[in-house]
N, C-alpha and C. Protein backbone atom coordinates (compact mmCIF):
# COMPACT_ATOMS: atom_id res chain seq x y z
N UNK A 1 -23.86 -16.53 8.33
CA UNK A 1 -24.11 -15.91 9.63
C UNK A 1 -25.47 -16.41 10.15
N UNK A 2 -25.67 -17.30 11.37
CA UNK A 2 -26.91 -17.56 12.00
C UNK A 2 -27.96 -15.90 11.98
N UNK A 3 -29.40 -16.39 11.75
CA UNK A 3 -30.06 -15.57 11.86
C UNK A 3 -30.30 -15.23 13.43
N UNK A 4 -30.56 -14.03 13.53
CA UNK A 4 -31.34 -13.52 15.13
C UNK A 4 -32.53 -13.66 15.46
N UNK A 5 -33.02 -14.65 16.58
CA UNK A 5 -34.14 -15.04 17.06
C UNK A 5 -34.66 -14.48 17.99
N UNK A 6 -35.51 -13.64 17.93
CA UNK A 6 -36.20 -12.61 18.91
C UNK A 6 -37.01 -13.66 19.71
N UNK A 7 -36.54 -13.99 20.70
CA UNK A 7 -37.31 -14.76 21.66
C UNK A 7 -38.25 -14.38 22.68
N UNK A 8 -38.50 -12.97 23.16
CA UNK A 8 -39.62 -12.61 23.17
C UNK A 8 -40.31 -12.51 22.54
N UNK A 9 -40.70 -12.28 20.94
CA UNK A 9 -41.10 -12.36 19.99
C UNK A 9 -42.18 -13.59 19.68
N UNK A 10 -40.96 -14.73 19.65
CA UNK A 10 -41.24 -16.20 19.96
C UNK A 10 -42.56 -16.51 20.90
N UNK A 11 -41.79 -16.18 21.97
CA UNK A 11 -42.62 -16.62 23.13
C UNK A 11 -44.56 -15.92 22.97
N UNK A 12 -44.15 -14.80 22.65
CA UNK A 12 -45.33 -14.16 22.38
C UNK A 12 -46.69 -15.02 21.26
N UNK A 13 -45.94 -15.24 20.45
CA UNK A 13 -46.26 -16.36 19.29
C UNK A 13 -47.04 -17.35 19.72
N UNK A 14 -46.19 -17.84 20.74
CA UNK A 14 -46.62 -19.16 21.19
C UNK A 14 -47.59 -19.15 22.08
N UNK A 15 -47.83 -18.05 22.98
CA UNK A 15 -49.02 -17.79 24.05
C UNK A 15 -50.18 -17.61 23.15
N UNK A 16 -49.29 -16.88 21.81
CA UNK A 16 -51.06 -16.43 21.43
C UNK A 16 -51.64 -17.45 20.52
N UNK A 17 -50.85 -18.53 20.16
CA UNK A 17 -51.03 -20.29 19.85
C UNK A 17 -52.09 -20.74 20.82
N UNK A 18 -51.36 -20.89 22.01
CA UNK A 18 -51.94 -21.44 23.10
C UNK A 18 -53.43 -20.96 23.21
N UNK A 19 -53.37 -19.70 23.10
CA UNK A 19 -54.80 -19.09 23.46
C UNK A 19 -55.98 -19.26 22.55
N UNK A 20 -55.23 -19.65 21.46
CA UNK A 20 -55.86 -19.85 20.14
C UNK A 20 -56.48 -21.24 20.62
N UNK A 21 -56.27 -22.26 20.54
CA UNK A 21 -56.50 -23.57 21.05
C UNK A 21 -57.27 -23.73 22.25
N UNK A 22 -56.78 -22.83 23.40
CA UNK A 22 -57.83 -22.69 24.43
C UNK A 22 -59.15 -22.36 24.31
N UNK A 23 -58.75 -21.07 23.21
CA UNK A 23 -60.25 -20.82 22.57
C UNK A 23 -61.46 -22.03 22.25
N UNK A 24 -60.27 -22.73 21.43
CA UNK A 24 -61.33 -23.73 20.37
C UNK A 24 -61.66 -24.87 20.88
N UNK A 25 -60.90 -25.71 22.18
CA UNK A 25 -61.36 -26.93 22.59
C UNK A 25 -60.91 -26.71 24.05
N UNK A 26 -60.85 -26.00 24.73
CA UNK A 26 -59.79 -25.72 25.90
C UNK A 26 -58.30 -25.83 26.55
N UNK A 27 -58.08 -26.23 27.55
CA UNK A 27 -56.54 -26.55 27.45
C UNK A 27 -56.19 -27.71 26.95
N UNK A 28 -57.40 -28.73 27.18
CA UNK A 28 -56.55 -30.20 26.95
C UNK A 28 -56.75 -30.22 25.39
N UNK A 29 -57.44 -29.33 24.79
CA UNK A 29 -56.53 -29.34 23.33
C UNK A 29 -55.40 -28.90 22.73
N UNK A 30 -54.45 -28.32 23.94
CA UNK A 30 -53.02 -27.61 23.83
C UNK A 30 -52.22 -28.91 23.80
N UNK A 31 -51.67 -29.00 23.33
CA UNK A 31 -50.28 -30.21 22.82
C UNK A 31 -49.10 -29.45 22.31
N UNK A 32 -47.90 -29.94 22.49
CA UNK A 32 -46.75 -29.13 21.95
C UNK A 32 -46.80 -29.15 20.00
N UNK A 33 -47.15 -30.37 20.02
CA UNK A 33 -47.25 -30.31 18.44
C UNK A 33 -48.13 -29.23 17.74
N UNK A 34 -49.37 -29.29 18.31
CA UNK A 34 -50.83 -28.18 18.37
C UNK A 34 -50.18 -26.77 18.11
N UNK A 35 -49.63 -26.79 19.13
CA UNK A 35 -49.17 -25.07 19.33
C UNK A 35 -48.03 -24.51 18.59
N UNK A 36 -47.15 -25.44 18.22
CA UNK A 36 -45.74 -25.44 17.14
C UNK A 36 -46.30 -25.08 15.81
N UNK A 37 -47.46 -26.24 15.57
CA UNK A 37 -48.29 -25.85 14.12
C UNK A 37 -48.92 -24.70 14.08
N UNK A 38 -49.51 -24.12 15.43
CA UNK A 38 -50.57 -22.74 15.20
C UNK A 38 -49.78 -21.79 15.35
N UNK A 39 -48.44 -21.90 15.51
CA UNK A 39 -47.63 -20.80 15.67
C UNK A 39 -47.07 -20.50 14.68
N UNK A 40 -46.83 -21.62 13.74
CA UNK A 40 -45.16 -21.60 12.60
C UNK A 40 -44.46 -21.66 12.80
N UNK A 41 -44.32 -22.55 13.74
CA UNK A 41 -42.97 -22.99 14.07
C UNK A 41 -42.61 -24.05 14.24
N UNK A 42 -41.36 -24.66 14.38
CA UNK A 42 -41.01 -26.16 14.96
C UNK A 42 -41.45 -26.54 15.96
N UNK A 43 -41.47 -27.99 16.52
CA UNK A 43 -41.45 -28.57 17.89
C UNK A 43 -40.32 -28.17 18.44
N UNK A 44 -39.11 -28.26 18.33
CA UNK A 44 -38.23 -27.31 18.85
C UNK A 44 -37.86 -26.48 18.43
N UNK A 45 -37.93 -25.10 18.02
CA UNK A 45 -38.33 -23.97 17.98
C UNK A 45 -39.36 -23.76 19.44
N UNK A 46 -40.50 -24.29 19.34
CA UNK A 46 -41.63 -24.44 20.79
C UNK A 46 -40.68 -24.80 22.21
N UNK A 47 -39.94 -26.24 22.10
CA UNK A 47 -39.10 -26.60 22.96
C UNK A 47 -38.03 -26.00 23.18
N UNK A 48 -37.21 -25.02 22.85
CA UNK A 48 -36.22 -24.19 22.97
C UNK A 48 -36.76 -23.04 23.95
N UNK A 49 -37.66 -22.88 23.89
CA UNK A 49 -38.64 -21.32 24.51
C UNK A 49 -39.21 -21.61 25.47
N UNK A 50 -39.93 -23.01 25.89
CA UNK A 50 -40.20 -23.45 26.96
C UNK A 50 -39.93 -25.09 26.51
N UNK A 51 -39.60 -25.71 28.35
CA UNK A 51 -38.75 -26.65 28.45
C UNK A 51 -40.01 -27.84 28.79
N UNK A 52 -41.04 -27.75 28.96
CA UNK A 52 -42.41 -28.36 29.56
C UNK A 52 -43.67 -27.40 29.17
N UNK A 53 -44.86 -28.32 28.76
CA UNK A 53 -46.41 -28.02 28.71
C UNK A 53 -46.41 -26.88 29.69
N UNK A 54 -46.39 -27.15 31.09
CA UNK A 54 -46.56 -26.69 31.80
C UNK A 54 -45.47 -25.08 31.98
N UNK A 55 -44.81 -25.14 31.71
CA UNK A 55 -44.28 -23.82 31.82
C UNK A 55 -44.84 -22.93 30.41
N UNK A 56 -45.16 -23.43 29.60
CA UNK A 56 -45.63 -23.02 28.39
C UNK A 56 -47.14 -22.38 28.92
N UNK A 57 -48.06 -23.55 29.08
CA UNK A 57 -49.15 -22.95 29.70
C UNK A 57 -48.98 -21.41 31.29
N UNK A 58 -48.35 -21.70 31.47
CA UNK A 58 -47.97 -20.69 32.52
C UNK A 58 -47.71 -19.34 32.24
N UNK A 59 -46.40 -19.09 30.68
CA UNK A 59 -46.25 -18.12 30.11
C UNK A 59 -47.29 -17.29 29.41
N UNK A 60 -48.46 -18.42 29.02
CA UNK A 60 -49.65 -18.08 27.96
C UNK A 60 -50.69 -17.55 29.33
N UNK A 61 -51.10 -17.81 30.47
CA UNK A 61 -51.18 -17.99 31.28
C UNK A 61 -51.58 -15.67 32.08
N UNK A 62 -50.13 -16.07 31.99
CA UNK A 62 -49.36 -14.66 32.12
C UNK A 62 -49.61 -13.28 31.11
N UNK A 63 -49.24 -14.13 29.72
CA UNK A 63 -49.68 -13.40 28.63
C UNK A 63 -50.78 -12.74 28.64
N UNK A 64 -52.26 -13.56 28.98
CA UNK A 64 -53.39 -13.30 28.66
C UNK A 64 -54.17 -12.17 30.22
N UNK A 65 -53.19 -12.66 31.26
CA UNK A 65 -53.71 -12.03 32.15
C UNK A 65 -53.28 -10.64 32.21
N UNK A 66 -51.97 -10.29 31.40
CA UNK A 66 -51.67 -8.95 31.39
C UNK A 66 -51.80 -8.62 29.84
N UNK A 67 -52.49 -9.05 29.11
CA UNK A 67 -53.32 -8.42 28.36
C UNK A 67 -54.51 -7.61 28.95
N UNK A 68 -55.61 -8.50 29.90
CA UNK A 68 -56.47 -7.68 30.59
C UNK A 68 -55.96 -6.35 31.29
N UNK A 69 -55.14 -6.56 32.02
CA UNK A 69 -54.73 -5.88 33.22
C UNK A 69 -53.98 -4.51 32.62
N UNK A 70 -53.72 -4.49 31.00
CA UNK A 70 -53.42 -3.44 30.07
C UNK A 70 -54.48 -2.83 30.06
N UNK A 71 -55.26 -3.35 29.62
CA UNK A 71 -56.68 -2.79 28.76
C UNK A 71 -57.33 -2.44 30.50
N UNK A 72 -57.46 -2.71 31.81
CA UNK A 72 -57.74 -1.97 32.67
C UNK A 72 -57.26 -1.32 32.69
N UNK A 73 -56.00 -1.15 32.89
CA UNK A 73 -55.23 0.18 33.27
C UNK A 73 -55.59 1.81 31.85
N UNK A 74 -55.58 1.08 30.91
CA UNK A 74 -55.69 1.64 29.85
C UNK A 74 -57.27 2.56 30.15
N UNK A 75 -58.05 1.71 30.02
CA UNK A 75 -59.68 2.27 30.28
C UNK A 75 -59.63 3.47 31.39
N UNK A 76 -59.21 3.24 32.85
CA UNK A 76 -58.54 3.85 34.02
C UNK A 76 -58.08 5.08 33.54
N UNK A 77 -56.85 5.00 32.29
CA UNK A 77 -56.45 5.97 32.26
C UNK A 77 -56.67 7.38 30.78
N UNK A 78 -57.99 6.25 30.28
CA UNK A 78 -58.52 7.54 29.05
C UNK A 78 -59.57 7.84 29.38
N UNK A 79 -59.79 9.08 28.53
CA UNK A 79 -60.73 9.91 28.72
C UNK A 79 -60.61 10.83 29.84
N UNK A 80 -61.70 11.98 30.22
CA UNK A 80 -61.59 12.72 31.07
C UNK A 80 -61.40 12.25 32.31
N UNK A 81 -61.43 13.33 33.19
CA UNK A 81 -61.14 12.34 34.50
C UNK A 81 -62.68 11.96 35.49
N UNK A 82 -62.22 10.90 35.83
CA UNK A 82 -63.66 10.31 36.20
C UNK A 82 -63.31 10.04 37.49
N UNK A 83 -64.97 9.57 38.18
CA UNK A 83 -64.58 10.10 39.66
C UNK A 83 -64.06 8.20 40.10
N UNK A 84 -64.28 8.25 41.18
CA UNK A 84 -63.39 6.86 41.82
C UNK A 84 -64.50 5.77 41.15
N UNK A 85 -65.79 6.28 41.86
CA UNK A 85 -67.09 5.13 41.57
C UNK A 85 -67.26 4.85 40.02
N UNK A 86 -66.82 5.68 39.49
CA UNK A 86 -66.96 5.35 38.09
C UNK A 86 -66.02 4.82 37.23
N UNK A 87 -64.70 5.14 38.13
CA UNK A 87 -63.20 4.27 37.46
C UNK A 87 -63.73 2.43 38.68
N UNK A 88 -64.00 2.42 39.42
CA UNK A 88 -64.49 0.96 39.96
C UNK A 88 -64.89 -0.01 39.03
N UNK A 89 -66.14 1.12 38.56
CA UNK A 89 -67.20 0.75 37.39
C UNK A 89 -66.97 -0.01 36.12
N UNK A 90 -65.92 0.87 35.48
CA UNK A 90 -64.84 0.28 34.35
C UNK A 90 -63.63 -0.82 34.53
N UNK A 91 -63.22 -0.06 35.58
CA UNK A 91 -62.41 -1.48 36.00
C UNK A 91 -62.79 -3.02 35.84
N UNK A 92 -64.39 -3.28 36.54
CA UNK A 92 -65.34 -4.75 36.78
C UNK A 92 -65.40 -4.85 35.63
N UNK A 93 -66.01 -3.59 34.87
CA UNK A 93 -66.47 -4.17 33.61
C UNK A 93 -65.47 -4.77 32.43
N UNK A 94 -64.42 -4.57 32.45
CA UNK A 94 -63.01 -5.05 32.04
C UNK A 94 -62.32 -6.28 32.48
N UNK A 95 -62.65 -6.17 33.49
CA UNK A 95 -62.09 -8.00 34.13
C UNK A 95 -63.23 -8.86 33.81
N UNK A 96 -64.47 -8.39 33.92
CA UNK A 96 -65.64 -9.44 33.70
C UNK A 96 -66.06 -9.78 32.23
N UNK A 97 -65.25 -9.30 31.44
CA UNK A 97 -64.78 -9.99 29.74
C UNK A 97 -66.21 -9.82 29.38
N UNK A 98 -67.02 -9.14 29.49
CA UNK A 98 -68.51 -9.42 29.28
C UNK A 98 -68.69 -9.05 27.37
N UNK A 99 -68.13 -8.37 27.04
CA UNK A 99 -68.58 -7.57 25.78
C UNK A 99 -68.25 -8.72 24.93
N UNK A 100 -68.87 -8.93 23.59
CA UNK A 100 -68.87 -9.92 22.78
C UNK A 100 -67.44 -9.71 22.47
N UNK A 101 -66.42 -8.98 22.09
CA UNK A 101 -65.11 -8.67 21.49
C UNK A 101 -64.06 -9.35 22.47
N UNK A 102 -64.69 -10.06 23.36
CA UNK A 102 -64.01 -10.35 25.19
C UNK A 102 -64.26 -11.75 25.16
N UNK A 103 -65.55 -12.02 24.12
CA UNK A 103 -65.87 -13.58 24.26
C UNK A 103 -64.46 -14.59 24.51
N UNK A 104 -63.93 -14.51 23.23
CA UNK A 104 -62.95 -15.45 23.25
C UNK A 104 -61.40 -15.36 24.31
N UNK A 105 -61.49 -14.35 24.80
CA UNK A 105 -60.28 -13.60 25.95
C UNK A 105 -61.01 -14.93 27.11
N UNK A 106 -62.61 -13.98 27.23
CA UNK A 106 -63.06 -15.28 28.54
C UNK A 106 -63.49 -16.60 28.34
N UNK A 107 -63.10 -17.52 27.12
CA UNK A 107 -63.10 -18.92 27.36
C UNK A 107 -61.51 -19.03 27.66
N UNK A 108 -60.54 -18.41 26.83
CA UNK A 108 -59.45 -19.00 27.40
C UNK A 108 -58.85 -18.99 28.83
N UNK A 109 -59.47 -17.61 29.52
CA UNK A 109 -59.30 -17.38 30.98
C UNK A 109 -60.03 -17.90 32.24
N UNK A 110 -61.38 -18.70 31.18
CA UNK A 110 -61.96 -19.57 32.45
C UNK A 110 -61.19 -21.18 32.45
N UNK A 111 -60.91 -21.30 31.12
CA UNK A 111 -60.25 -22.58 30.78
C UNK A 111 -59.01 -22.65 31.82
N UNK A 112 -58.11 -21.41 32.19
CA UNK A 112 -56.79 -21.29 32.72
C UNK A 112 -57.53 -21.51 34.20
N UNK A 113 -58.53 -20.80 34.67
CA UNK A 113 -58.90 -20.89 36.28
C UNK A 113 -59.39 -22.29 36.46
N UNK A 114 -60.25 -23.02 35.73
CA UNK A 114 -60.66 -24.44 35.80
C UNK A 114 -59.16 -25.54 36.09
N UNK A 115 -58.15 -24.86 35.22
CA UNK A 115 -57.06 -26.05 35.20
C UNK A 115 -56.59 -25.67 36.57
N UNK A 116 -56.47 -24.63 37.03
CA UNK A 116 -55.50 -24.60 38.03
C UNK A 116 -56.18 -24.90 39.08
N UNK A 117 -57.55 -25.24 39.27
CA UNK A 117 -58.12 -25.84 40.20
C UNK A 117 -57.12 -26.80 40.58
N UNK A 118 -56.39 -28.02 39.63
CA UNK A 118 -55.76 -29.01 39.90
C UNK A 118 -54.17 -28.85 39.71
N UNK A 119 -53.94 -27.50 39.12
CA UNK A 119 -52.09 -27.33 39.10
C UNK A 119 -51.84 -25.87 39.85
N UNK A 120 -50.90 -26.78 40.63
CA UNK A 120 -50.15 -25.52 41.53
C UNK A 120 -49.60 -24.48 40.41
N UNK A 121 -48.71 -24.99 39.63
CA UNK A 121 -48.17 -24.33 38.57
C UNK A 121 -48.91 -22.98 37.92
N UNK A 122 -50.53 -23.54 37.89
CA UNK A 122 -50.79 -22.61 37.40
C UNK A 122 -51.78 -21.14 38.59
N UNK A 123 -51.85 -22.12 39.60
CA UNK A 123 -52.84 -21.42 40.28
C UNK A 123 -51.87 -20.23 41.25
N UNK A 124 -50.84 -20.45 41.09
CA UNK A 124 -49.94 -19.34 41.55
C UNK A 124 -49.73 -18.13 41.13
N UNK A 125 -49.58 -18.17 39.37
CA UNK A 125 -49.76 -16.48 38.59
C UNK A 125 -51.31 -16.30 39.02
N UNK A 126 -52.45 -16.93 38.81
CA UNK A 126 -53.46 -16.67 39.58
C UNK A 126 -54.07 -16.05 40.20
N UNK A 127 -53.41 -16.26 41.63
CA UNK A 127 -52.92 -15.74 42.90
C UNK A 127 -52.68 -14.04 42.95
N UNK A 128 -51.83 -14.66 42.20
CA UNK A 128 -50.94 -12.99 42.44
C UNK A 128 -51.61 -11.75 41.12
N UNK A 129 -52.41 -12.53 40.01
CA UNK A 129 -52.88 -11.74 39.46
C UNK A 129 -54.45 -11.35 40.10
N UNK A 130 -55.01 -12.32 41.11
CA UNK A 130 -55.65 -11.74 41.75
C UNK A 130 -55.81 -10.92 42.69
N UNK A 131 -54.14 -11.14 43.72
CA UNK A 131 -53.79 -10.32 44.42
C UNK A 131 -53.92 -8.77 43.68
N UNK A 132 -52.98 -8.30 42.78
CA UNK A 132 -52.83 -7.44 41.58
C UNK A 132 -54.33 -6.61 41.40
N UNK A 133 -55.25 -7.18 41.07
CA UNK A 133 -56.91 -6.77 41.07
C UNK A 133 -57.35 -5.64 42.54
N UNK A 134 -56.94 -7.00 43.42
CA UNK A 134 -57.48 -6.87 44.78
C UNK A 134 -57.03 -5.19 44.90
N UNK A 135 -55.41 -5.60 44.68
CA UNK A 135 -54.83 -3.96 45.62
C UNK A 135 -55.56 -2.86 44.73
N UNK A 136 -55.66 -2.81 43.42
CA UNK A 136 -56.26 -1.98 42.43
C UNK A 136 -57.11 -1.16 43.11
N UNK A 137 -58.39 -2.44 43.00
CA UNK A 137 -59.61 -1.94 43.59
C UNK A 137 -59.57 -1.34 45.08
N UNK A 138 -58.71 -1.81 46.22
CA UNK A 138 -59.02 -1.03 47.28
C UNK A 138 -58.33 0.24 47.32
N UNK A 139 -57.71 0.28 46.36
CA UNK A 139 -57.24 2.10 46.18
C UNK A 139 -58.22 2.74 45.87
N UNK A 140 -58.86 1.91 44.60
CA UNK A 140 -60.05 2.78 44.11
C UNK A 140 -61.52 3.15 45.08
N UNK A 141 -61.73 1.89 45.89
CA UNK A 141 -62.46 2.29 46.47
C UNK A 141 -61.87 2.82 48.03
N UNK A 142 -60.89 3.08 48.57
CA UNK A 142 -60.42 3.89 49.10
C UNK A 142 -60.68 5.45 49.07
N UNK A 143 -59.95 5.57 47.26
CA UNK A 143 -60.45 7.09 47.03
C UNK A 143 -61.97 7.43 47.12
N UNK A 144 -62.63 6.27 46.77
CA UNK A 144 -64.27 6.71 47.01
C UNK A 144 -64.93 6.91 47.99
N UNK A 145 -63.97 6.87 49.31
CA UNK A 145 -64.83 6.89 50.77
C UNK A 145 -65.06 5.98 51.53
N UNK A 146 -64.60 4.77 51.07
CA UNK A 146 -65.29 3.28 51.28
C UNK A 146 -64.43 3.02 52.11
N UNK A 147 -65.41 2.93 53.34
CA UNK A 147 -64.77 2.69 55.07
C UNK A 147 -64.03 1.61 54.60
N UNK A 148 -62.71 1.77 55.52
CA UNK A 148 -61.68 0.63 55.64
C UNK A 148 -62.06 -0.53 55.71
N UNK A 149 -63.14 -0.77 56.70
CA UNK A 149 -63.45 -2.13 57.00
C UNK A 149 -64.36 -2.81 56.42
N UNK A 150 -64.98 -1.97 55.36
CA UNK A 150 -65.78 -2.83 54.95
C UNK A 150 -64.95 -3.10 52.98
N UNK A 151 -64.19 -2.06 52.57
CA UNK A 151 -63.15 -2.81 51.33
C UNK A 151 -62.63 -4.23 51.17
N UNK A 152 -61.56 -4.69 51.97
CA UNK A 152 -61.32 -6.03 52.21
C UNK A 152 -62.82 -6.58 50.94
N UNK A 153 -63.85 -7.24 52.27
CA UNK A 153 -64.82 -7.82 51.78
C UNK A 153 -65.68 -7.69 50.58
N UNK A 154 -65.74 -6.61 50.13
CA UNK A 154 -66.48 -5.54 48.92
C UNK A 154 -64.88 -6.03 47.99
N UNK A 155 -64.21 -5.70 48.04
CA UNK A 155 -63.40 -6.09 47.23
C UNK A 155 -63.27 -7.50 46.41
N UNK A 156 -63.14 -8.15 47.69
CA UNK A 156 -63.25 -10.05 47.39
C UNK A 156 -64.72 -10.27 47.29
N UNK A 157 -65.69 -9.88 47.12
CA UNK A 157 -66.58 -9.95 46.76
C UNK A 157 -67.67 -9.53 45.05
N UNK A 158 -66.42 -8.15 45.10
CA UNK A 158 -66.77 -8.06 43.58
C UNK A 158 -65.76 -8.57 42.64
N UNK A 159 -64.55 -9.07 42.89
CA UNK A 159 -63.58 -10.12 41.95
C UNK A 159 -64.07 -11.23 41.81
N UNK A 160 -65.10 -12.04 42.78
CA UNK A 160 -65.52 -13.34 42.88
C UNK A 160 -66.76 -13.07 41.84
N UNK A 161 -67.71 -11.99 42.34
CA UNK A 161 -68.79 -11.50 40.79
C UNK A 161 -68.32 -11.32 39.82
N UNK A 162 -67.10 -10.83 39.45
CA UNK A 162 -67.32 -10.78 37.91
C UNK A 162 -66.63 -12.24 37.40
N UNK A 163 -65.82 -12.43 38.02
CA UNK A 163 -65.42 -14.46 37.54
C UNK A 163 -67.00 -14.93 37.30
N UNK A 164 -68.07 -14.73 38.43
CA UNK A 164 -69.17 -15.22 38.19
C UNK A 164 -70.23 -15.09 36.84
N UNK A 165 -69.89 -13.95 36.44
CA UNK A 165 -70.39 -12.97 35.63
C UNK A 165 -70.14 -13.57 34.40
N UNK A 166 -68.71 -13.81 34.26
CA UNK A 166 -68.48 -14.15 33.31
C UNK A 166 -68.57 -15.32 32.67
N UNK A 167 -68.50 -16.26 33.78
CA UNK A 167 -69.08 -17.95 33.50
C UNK A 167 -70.54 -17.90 33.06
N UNK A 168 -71.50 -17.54 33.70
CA UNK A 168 -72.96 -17.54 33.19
C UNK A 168 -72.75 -16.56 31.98
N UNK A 169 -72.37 -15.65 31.22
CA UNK A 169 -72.51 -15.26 29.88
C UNK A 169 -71.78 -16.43 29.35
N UNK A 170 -71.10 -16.87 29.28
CA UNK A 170 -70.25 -17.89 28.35
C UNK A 170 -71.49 -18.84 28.20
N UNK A 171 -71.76 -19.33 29.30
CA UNK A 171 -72.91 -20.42 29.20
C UNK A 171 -74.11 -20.49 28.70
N UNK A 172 -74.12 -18.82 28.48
CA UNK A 172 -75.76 -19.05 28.42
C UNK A 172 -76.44 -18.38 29.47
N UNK A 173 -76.16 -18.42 30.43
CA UNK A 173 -77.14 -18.09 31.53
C UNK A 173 -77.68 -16.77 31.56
N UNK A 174 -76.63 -15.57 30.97
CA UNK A 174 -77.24 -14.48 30.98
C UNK A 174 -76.71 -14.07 29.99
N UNK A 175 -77.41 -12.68 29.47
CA UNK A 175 -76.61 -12.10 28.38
C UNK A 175 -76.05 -10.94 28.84
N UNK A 176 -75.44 -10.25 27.77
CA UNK A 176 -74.11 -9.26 28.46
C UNK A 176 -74.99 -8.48 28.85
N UNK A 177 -75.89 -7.87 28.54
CA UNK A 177 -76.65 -6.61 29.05
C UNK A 177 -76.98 -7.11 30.39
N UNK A 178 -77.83 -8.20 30.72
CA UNK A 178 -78.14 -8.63 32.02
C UNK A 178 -76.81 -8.79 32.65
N UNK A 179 -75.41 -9.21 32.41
CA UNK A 179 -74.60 -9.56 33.46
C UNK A 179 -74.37 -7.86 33.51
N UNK A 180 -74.12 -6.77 32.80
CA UNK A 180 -73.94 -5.84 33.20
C UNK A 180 -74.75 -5.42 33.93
N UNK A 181 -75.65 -5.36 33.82
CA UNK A 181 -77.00 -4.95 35.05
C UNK A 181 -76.79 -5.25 36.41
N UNK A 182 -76.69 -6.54 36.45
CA UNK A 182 -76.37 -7.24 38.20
C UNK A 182 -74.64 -6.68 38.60
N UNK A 183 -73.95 -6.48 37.59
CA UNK A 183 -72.79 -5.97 38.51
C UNK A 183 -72.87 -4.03 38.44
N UNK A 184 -73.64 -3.51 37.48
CA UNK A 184 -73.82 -2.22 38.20
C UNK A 184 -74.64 -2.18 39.38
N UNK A 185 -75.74 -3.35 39.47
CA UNK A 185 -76.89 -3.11 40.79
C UNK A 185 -75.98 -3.59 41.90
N UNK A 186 -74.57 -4.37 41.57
CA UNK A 186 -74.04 -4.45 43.05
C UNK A 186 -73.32 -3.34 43.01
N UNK A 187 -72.69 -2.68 42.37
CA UNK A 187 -71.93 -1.49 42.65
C UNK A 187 -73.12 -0.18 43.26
N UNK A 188 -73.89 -0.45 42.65
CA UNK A 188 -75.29 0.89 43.27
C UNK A 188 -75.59 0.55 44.29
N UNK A 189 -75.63 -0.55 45.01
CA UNK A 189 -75.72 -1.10 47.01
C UNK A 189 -74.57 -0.44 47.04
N UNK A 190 -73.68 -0.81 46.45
CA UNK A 190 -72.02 -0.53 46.90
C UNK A 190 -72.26 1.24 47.91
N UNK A 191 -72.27 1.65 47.16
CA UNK A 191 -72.26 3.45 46.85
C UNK A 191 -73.00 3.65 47.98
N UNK A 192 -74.40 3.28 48.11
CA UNK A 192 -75.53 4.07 48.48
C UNK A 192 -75.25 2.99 50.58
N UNK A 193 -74.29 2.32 50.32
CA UNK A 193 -74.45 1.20 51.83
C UNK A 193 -73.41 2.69 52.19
């Protein structure tokens, strides 16, 4: 009797291959062979689950972005109840990967935004996982009072800071305590404008 191949299972495997590798040299150290070996699995076993690099990277892609977007929602929804400005608060600080335990989440997720500079393929989940952020936050700051017209901009303005945020800790440029500092001091204009 053929065994049963949990192919979500699979697939899961293989993103967290991918991410593994992204980690360690970025994407262009992802190869199908690369990721078959860091997974345990065959080249086809890999090729059965996805049909191209590129749809592979896309799934891993996906994977990693709703890993975050768990662990926001998650933060959002423990503990007591907190007021809007302070669920904002947690939210940034969750997308902006800042905490050392986040290190390796944000090389593979700047590695994914760098590539899609040049692939449609990838800059489309992207998109929509930024879209996804966007609506988040203007609920949240909705519930906080935050005139209509000025959300939009405050919104796309603090998704573009913590991407920022998070490139200068990776680099060097700041450390987590300082990148946390500059994105609570923009949320404290936030409040007090």
């Amino acid at each position: 009797m053929p065994r049963q191949v949990d192919l979500a299972e699979r697939r899961r495997v293989i993103a967290e291959a991918v991410c593994r590798l992204a980690d360690e040299s970025g994407l262009e150290g992802v190869t199908l062979r690369d990721v078959a070996e860091r997974a345990g699995l065959s080249m086809g076993a890999v090729q059965r689950c996805f049909r191209t690099k590129e749809e592979m990277l896309v799934h891993a892609l996906r994977y990693v972005g709703g890993r975050i977007e768990r662990r926001v929602r998650e933060r959002l929804g423990a503990g007591p109840a907190q007021s809007s400005a302070s669920a904002v608060g947690h939210a940034a600080e969750e997308l902006a990967l800042l905490r050392a335990e986040h290190r390796s989440e944000a090389r593979v997720w700047l590695a994914f935004l760098a590539q899609a500079a040049v692939s449609e393929a990838l800059a489309g989940p992207l998109r929509a996982g930024y879209a996804a952020s966007e609506e988040l936050f203007l609920g949240l700051l909705a519930e906080a009072g935050v005139a209509r017209e000025v959300r939009e901009v405050e919104v796309r303005a603090l998704l573009a800071l913590v991407d920022g945020l998070t490139a200068h800790v990776l680099v060097g440029r700041l450390t987590e305590d300082r990148a946390a500092e500059v994105l609570h001091a923009h949320l404290e204009r936030l409040w007090r404008g």
